[in-house]
N, C-alpha and C. Protein backbone atom coordinates (compact mmCIF):
# COMPACT_ATOMS: atom_id res chain seq x y z
N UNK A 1 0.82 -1.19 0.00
CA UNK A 1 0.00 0.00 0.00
C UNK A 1 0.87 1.25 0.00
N UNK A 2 1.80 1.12 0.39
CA UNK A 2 3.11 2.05 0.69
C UNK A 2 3.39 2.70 -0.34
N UNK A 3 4.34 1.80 -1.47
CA UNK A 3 4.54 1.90 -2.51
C UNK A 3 3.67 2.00 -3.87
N UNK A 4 1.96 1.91 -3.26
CA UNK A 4 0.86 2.26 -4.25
C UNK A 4 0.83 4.02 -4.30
N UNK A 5 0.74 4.65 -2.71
CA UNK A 5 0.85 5.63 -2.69
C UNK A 5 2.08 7.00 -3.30
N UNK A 6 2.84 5.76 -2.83
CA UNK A 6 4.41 6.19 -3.12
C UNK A 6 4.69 6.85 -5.40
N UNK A 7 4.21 5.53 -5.39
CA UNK A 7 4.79 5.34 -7.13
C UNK A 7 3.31 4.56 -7.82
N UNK A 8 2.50 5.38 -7.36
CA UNK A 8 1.10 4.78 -8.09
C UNK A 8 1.27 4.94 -9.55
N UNK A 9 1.90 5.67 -10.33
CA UNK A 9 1.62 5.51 -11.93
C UNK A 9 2.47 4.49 -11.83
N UNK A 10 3.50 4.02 -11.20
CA UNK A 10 4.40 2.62 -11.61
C UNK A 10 3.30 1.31 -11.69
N UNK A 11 2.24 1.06 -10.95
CA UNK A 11 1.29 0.05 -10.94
C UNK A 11 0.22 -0.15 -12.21
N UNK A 12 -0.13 -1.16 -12.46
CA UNK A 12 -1.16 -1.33 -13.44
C UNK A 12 -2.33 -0.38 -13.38
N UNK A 13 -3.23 -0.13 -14.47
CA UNK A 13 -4.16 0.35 -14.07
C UNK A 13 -5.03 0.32 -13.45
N UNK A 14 -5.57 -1.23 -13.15
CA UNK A 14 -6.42 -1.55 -12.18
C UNK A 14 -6.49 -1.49 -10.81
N UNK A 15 -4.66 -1.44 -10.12
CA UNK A 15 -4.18 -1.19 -9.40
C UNK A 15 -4.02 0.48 -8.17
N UNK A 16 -4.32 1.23 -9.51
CA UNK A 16 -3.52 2.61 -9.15
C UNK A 16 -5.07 3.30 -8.11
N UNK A 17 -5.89 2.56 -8.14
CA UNK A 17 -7.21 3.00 -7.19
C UNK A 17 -6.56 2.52 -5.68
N UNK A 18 -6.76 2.98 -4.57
CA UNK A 18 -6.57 2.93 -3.13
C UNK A 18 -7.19 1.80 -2.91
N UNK A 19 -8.79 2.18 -3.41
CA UNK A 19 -9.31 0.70 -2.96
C UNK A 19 -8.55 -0.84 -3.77
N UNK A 20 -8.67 -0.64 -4.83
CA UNK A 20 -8.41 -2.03 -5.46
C UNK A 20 -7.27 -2.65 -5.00
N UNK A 21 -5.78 -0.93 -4.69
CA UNK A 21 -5.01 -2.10 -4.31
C UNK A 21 -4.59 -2.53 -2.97
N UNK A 22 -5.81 -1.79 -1.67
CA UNK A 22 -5.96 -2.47 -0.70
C UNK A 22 -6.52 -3.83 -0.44
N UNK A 23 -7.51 -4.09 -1.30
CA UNK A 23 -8.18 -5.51 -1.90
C UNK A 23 -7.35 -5.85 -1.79
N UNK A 24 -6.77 -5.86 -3.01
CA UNK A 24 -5.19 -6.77 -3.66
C UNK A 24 -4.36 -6.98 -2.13
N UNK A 25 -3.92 -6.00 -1.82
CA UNK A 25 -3.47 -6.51 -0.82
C UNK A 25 -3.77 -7.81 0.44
N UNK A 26 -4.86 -7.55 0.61
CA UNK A 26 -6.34 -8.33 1.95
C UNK A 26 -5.57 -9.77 1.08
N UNK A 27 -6.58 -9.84 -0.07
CA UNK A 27 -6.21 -10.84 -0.66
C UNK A 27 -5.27 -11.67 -0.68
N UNK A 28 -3.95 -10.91 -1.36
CA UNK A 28 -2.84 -11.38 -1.30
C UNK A 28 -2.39 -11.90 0.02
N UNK A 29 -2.59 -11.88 1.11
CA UNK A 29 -2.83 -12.17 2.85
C UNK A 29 -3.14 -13.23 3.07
N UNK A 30 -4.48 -13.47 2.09
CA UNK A 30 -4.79 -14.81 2.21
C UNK A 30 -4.24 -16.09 1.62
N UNK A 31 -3.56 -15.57 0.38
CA UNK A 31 -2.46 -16.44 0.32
C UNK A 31 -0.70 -16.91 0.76
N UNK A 32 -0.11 -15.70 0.85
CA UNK A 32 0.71 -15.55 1.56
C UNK A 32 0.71 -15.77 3.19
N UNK A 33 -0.05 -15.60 4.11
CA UNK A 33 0.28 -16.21 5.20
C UNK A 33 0.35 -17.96 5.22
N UNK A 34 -0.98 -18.46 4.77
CA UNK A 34 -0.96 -20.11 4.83
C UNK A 34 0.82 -20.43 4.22
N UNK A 35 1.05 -20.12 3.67
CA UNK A 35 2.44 -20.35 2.39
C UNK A 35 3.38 -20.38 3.37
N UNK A 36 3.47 -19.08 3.83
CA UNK A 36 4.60 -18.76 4.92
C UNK A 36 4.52 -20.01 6.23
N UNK A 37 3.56 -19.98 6.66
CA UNK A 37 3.45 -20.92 7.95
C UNK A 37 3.38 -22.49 7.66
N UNK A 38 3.30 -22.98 6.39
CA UNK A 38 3.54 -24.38 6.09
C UNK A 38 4.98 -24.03 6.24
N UNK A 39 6.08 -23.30 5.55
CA UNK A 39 7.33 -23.82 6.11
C UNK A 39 7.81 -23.24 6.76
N UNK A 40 7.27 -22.72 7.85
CA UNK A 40 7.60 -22.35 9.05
C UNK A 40 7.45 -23.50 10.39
N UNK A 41 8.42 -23.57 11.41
CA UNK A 41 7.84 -24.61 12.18
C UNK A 41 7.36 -23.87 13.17
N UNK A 42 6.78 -24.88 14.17
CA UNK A 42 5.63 -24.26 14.87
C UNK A 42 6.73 -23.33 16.30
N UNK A 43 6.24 -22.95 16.95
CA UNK A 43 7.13 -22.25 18.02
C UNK A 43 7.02 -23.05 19.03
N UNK A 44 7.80 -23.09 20.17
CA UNK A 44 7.71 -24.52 21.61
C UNK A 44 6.26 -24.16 22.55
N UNK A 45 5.97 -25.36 22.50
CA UNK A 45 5.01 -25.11 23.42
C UNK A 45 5.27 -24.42 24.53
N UNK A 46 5.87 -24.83 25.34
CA UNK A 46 6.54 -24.30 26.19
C UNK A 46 6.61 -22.64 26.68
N UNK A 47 6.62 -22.40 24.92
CA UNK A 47 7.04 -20.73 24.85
C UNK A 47 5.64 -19.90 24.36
N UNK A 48 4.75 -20.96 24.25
CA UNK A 48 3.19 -20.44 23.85
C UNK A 48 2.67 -20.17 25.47
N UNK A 49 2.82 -21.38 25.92
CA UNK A 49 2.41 -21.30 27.40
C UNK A 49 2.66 -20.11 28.17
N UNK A 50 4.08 -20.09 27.95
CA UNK A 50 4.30 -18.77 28.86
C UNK A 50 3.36 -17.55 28.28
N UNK A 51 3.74 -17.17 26.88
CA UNK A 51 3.07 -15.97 26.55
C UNK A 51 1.64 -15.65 27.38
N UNK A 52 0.93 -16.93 27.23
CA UNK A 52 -0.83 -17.05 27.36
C UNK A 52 -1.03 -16.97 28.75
N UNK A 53 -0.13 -17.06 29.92
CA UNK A 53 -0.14 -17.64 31.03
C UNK A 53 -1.10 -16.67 31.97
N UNK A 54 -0.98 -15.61 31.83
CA UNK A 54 -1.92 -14.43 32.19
C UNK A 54 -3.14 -14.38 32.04
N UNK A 55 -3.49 -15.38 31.33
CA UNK A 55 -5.12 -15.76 31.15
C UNK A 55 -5.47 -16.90 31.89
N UNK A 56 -4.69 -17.47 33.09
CA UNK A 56 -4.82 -18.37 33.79
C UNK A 56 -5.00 -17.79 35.12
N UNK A 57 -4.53 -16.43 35.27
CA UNK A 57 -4.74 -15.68 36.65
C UNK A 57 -6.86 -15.46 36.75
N UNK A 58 -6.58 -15.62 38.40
CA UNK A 58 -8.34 -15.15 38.88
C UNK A 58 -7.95 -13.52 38.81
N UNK A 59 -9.38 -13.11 38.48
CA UNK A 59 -9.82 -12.32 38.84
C UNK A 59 -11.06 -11.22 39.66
N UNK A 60 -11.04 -10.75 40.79
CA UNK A 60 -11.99 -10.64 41.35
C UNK A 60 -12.23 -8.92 41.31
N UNK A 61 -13.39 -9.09 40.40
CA UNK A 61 -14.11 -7.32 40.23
C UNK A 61 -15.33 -7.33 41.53
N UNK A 62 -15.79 -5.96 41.56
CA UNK A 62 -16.79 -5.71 42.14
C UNK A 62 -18.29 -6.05 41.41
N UNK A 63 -19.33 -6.23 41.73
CA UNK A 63 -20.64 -5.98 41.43
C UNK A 63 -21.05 -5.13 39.91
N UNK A 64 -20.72 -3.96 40.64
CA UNK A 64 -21.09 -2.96 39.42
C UNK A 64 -20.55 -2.05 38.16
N UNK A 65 -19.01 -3.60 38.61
CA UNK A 65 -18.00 -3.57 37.42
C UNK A 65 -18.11 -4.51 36.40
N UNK A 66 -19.01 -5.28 37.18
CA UNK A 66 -19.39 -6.40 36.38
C UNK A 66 -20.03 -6.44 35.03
N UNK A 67 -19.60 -6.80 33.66
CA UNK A 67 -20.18 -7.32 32.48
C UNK A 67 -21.41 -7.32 32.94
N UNK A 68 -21.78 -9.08 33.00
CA UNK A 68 -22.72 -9.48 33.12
C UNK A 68 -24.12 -9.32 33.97
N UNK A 69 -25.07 -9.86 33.84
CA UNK A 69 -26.72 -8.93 34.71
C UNK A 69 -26.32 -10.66 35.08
């Protein structure tokens, strides 16, 4: 998107719209991540755990801090 803004007459014509080549971009996302993470290996469990671990703590709110009825 950078370089759409940057050097937009360098892009195709279909391209040189903001929207289309934010599309293009979204899009392109959807193929490029799956791609990337098949040969990528996974990270240690170990090291997932830790990150997440903070969602294992209690927490105690008041009444009328509360979300829920």
């Amino acid at each position: 998107m950078i370089l759409n803004v940057l050097f937009r007459s360098s892009f195709p014509a279909i391209l040189q719209s903001p929207i289309n080549a934010g599309a293009f971009c979204m899009l392109s996302g959807l193929i490029i991540v799956p791609l990337v993470s098949s040969f990528t290996k996974a990270p240690e469990k170990a090291k997932v755990d830790h990150c997440f671990a903070c969602y294992e703590d209690t927490v105690t709110v008041k009444v009328k801090n509360d979300l829920g009825e």
